[in-house]
Protein backbone atom coordinates (compact mmCIF):
# COMPACT_ATOMS: atom_id res chain seq x y z
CA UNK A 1 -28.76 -60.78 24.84
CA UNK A 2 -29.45 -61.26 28.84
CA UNK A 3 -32.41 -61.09 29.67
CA UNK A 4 -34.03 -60.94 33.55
CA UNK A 5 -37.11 -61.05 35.55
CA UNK A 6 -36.31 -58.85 38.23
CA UNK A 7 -38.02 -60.86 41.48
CA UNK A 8 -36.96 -57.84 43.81
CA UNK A 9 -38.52 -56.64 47.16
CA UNK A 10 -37.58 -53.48 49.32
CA UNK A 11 -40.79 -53.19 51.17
CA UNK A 12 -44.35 -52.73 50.68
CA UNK A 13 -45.36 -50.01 48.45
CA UNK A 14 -49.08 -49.45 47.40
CA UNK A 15 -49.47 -51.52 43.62
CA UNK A 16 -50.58 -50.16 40.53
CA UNK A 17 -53.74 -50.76 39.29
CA UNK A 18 -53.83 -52.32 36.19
CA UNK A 19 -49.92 -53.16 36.44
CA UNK A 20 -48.29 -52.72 33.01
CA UNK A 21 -45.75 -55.11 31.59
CA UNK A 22 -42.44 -52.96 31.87
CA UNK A 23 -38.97 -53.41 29.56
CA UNK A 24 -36.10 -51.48 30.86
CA UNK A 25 -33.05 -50.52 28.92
CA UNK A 26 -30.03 -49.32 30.86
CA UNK A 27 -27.45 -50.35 33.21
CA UNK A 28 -28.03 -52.28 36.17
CA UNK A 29 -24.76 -52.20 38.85
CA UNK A 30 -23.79 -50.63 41.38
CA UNK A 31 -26.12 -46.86 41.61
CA UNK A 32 -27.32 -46.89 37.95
CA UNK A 33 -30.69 -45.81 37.44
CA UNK A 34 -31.85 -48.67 35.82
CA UNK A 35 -31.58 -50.82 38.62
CA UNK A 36 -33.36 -48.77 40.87
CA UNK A 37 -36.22 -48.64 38.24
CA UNK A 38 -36.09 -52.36 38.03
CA UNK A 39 -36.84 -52.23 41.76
CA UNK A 40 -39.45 -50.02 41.89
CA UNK A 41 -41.16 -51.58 39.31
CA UNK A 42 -40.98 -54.83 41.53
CA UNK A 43 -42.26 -52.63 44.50
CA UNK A 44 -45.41 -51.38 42.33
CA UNK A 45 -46.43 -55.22 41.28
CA UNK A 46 -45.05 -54.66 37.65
CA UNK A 47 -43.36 -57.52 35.81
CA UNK A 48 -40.42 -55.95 33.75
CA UNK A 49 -37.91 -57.59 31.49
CA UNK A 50 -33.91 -55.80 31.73
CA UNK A 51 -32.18 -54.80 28.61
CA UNK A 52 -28.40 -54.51 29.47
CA UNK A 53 -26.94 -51.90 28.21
CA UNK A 54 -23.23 -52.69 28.08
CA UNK A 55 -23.75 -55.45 26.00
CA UNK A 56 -24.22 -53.18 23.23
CA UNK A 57 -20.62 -51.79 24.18
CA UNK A 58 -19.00 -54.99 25.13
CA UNK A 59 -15.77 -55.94 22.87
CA UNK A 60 -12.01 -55.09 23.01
CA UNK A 61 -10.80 -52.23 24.91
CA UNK A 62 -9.27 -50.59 22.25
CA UNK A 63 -12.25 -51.12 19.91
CA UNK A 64 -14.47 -49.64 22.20
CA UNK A 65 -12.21 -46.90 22.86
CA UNK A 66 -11.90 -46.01 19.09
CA UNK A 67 -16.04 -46.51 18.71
CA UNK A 68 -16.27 -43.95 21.76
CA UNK A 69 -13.50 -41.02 20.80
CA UNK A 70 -13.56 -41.48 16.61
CA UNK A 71 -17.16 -42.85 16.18
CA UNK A 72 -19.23 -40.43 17.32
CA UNK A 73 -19.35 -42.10 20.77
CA UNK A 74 -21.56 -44.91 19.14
CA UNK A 75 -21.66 -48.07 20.89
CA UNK A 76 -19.73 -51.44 18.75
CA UNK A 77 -22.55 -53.37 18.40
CA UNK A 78 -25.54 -50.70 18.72
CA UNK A 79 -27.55 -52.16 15.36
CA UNK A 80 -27.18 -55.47 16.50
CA UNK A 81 -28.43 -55.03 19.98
CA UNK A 82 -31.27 -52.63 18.89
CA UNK A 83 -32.01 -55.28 16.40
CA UNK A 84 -32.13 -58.28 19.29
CA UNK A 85 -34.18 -55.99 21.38
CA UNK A 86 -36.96 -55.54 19.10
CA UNK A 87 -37.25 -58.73 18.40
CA UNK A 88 -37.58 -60.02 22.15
CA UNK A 89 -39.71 -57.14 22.33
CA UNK A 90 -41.93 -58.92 19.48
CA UNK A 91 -42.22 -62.09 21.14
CA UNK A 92 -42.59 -60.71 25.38
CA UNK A 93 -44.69 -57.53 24.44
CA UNK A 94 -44.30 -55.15 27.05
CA UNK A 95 -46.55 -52.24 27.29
CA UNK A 96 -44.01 -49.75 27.71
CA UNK A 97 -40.00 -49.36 27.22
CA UNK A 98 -38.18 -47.21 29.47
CA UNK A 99 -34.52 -46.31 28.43
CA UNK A 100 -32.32 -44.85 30.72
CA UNK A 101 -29.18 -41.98 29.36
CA UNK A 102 -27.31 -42.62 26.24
CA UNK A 103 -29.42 -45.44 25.80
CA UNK A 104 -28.10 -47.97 22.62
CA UNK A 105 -31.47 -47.50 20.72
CA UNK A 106 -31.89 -46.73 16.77
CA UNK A 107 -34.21 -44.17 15.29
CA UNK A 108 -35.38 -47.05 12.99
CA UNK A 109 -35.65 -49.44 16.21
CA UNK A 110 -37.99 -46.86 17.85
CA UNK A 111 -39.77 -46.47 14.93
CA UNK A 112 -40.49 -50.31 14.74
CA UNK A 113 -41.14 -50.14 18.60
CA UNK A 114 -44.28 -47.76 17.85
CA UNK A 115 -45.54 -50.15 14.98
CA UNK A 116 -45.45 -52.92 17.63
CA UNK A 117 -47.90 -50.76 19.79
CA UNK A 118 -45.02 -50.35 22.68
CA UNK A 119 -44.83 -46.78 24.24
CA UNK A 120 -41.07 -45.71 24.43
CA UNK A 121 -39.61 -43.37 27.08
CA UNK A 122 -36.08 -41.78 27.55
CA UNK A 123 -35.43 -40.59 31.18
CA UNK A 124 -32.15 -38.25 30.11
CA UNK A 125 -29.78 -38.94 33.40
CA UNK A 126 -27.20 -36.79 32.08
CA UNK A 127 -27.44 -33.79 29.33
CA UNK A 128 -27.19 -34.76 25.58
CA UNK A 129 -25.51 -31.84 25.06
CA UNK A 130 -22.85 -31.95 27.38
CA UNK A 131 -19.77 -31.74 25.15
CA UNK A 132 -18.40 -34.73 26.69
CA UNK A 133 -21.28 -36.71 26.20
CA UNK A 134 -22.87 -35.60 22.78
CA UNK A 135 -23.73 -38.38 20.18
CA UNK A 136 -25.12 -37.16 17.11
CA UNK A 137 -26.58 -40.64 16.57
CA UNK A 138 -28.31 -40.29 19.90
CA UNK A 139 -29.54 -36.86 19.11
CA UNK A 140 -31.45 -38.38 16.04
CA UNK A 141 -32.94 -40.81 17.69
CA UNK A 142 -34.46 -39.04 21.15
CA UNK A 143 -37.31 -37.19 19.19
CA UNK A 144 -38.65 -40.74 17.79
CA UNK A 145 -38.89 -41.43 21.76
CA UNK A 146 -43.17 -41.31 22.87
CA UNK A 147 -41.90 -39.32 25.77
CA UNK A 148 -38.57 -37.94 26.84
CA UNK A 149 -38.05 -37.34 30.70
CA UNK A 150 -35.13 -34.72 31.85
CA UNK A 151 -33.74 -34.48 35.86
CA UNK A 152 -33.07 -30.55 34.71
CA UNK A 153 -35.11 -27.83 33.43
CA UNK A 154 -32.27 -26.20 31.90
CA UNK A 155 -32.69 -28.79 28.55
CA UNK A 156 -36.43 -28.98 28.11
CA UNK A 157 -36.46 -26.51 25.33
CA UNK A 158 -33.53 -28.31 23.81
CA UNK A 159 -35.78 -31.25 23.42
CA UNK A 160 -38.37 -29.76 22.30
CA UNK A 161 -36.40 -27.69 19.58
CA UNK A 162 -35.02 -31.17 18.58
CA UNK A 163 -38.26 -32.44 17.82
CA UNK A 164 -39.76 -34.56 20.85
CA UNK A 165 -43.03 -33.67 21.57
CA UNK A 166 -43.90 -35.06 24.66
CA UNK A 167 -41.07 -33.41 27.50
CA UNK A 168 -41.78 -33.41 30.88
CA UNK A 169 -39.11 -32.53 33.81
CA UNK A 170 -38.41 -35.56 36.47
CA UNK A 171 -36.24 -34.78 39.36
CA UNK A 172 -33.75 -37.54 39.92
CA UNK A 173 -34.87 -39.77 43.12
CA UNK A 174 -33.24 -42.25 45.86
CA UNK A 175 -33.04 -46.31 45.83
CA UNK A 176 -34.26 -47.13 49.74
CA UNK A 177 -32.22 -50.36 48.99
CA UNK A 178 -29.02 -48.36 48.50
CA UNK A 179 -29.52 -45.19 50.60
CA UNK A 180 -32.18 -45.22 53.08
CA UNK A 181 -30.88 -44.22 56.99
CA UNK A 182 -27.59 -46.04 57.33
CA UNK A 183 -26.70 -48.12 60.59
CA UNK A 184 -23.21 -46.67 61.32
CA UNK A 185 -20.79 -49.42 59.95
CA UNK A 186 -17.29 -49.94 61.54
CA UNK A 187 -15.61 -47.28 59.50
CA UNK A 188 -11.84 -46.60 60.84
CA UNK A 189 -12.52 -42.94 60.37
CA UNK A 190 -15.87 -40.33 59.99
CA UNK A 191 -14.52 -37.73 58.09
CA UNK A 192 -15.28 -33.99 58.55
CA UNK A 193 -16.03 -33.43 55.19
CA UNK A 194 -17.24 -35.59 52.10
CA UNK A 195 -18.12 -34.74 48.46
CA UNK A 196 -19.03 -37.81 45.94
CA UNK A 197 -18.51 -37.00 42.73
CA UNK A 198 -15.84 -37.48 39.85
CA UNK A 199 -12.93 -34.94 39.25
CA UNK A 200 -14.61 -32.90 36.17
CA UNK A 201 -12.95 -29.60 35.85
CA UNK A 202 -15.08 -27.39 37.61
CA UNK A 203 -14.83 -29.37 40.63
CA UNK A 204 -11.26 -29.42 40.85
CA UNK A 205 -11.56 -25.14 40.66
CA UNK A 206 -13.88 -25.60 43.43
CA UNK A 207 -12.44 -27.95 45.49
CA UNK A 208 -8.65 -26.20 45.19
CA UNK A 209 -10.28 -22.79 46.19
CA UNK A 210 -12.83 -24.59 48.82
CA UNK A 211 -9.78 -26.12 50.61
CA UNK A 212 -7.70 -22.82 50.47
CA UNK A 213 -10.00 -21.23 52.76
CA UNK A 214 -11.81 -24.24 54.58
CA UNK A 215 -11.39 -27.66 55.92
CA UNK A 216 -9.83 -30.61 54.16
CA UNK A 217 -12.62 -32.71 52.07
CA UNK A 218 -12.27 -36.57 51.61
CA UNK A 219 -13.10 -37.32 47.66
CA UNK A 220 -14.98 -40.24 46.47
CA UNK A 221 -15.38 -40.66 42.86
CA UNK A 222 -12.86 -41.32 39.60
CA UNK A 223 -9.65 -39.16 38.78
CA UNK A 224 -9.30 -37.18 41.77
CA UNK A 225 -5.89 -39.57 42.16
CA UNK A 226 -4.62 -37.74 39.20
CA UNK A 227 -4.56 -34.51 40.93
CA UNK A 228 -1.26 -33.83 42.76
CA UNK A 229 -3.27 -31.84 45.35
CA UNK A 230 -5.65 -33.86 46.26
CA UNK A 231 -4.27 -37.30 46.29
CA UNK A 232 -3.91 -37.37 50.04
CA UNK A 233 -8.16 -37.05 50.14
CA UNK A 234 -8.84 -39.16 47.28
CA UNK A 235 -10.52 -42.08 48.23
CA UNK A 236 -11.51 -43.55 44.68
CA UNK A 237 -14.60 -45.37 43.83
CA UNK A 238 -16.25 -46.65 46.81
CA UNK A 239 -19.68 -49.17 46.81
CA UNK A 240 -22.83 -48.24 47.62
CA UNK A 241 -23.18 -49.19 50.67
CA UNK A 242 -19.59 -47.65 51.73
CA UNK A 243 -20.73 -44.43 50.38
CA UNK A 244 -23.64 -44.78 52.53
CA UNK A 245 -21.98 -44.72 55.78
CA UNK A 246 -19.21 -42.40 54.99
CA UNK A 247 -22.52 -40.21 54.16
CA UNK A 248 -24.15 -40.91 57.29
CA UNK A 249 -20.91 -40.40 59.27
CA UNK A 250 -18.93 -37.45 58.13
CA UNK A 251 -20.40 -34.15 59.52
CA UNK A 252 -20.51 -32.28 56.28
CA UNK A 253 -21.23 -33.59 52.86
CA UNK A 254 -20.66 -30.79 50.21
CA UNK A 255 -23.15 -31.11 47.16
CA UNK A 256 -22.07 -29.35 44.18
CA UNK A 257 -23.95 -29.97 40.27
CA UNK A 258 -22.35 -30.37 37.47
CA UNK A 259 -21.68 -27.71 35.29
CA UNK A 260 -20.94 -28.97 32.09
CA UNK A 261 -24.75 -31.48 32.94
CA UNK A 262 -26.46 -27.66 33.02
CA UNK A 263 -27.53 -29.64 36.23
CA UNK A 264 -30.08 -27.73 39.04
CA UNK A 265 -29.49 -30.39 41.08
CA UNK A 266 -28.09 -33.97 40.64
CA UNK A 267 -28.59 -37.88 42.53
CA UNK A 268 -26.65 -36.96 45.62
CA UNK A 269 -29.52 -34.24 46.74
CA UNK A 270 -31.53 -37.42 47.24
CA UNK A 271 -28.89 -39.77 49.12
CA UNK A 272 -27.65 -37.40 51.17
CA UNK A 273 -30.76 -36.45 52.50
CA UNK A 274 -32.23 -40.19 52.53
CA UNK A 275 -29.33 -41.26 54.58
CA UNK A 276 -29.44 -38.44 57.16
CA UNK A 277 -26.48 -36.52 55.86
CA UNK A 278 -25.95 -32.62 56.98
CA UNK A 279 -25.71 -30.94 53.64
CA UNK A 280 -24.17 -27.53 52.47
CA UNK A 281 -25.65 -27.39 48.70
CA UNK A 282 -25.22 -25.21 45.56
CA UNK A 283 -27.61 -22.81 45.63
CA UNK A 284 -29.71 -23.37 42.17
CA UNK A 285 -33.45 -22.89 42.09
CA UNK A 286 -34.05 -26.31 41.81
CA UNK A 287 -32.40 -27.51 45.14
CA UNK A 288 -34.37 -24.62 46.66
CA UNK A 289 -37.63 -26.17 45.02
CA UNK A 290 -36.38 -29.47 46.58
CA UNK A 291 -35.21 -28.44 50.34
CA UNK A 292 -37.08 -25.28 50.88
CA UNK A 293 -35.60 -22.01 51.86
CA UNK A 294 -32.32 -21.37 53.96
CA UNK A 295 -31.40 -22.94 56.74
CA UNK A 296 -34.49 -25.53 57.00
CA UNK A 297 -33.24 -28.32 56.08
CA UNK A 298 -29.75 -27.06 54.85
CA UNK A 299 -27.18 -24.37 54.11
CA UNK A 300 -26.98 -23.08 50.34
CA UNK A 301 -23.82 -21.51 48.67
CA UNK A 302 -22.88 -20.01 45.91
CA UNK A 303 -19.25 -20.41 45.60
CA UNK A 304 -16.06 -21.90 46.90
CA UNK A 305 -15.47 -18.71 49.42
CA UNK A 306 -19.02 -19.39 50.51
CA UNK A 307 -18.83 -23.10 50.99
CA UNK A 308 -16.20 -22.93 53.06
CA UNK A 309 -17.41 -20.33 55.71
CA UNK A 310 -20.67 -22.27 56.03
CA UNK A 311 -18.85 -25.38 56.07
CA UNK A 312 -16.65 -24.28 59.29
CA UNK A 313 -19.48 -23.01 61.14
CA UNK A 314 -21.55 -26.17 60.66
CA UNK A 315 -17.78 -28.21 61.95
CA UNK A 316 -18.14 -26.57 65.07
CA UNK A 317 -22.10 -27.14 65.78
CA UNK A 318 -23.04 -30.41 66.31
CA UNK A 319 -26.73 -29.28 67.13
CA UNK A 320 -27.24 -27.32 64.27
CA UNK A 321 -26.23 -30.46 61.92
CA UNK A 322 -28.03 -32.48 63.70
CA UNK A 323 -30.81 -29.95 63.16
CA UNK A 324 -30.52 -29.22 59.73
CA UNK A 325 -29.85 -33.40 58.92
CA UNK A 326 -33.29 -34.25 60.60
CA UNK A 327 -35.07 -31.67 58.57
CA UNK A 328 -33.10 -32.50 55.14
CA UNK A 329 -34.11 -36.26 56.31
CA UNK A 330 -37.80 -35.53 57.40
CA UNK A 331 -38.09 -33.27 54.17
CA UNK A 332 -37.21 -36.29 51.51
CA UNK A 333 -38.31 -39.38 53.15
CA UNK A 334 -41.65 -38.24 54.05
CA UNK A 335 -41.62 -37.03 50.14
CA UNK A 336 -42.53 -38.77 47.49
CA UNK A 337 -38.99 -39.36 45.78
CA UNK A 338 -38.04 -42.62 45.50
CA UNK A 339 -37.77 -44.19 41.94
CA UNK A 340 -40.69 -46.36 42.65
CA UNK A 341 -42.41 -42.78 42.90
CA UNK A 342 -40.47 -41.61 40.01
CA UNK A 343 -41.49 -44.83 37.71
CA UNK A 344 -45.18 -44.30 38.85
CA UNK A 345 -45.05 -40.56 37.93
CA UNK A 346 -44.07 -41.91 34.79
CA UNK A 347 -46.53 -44.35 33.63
CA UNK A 348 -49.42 -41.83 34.90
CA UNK A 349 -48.01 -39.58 32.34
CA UNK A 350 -48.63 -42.37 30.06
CA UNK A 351 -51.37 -43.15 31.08
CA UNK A 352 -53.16 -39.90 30.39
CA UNK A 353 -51.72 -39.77 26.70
């Protein structure tokens, strides 16, 4: 098992006192979670130790493929590396383990986690319910978690009817590294509208009926290829740093939840706005909780028919995005919603156990 000491710096941030020892369990490339955490623990003076996650998935193709459709989605090797954890765990005793999603984590390792006197905490990036996502393994395990953190408030019940007792609701964040302001990069073309996001089902009904009545939309994410009808905007998967100035460059960027997540509002509210996008957003309580009403800091929707009018009145208003971009902007950064903020919302939770 690989093991790091994170020796990261994105700026000064104002330490913890009393700095815990940290262990993080998750993935760490590209715009995973886990690697933001592992920076903002480095920002707040925190030694942490990194847990990859894939290595408890790592193995043939078509093993892995059979573990994930036939096996109940259960990692190859998830006793092993639950076993390997808990014992580096027994010899580098961290104060607290954070786990990130689906994380590859036994009931019976969590159990010997809380005999070791380490707290345990599960922030839930996407829902464990989501049909495409749902491990009954994983399910057992999350109420043997000290404390279960959800990005949506449309689950907390679900935890707590499965049996975790400490649920609190944690809006996802940004990584400054990854998605403060961009400089403008040398991109051949700034595109008039951008959405970043894979191809699930309910986007592909959107974005068929959005582009019916509105303007073309370039498509970052996985699968949109696959659709005849939008293969001329699919862009595939892009860096993080590309993403960033196509953000900061394209006059629109459409943000839309996930449906099948329950989602209220998802990581793209935060990078669009940390990078000085113009955003036209679902209209869910949470966003408005997050930008404020109407028209401050962006345009809401409700549907397709709706995007797309607000969409071509934005195209031809280059002072009102510019507006609404510097509000969205002014609104998040000068927030407290970065994952170093995040992580130390987190351990004063703990702290107060």
């Amino acid at each position: 098992m690989v093991i790091t000491e994170p020796s990261l710096s994105v700026g000064p941030t104002e330490p913890v006192p009393n700095a815990v020892k940290l262990a993080l369990l998750g993935m760490f490339d590209g715009t995973h979670i886990g690697r933001s955490f592992a920076r903002g623990a480095a920002n707040l003076g925190i030694k942490s130790i990194l847990f990859d996650a894939e290595q408890a998935a790592a193995g043939p193709r078509l093993l892995r493929s059979l573990s994930w459709h036939l096996g109940d989605r259960r990692p190859l090797h998830l006793d092993r590396f639950s076993n390997q954890l808990i014992e580096t765990c027994a010899r580098a005793k961290p104060d607290i383990l954070i786990a990130t999603g689906m994380a590859p984590l036994t009931e019976s390792a969590l159990r010997r986690l809380r005999q070791l006197g380490i707290v345990s905490m599960n922030y839930s990036t996407d829902d464990p319910w989501n049909p495409a996502m749902r491990s009954n393994w994983y399910l057992r395990a999350l109420p043997f978690y000290d404390f279960v953190f959800s990005p949506r408030r449309s689950n907390l019940d679900d935890f707590r009817r499965l049996g975790c007792a400490e649920v609190h609701y944690l809006p996802f964040g940004y990584d400054e590294s990854l998605f403060a302001s961009a400089t403008y990069s040398d991109l051949s073309q700034a595109h008039d509208v951008l959405f970043v996001g894979g191809a699930d089902h309910d986007r592909v009904t959107f974005m068929t009926e959005f582009m019916r009545n509105g303007p073309p939309v370039a498509l970052v994410g996985g699968y949109w290829e696959r659709c005849p009808a939008f293969r001329a905007q699919a862009l595939g998967i892009k860096p993080p740093e590309i993403i960033r100035a196509l953000t900061a460059s394209a006059k629109v960027n459409l943000c839309l939840v996930r449906r099948a997540n329950r989602d209220g509002h998802v990581m793209r509210s935060f990078e669009i706005a940390a990078t000085g996008g113009c955003m036209v957003a679902e209209d869910t309580v949470e966003h408005r909780e997050i930008f404020g009403p109407e028209g401050e800091a962006t345009v809401y929707f409700r549907n397709a028919k709706e995007a797309s009018e607000c969409t071509r009145a934005l195209l031809c208003s280059s002072a009102e995005r510019r507006r609404l971009a510097a509000g969205l902007h002014r609104r998040i950064v000068g927030g407290a919603h970065t994952y170093a903020h995040r992580l130390g919302t987190m351990l004063e939770i703990a702290s107060c156990r």
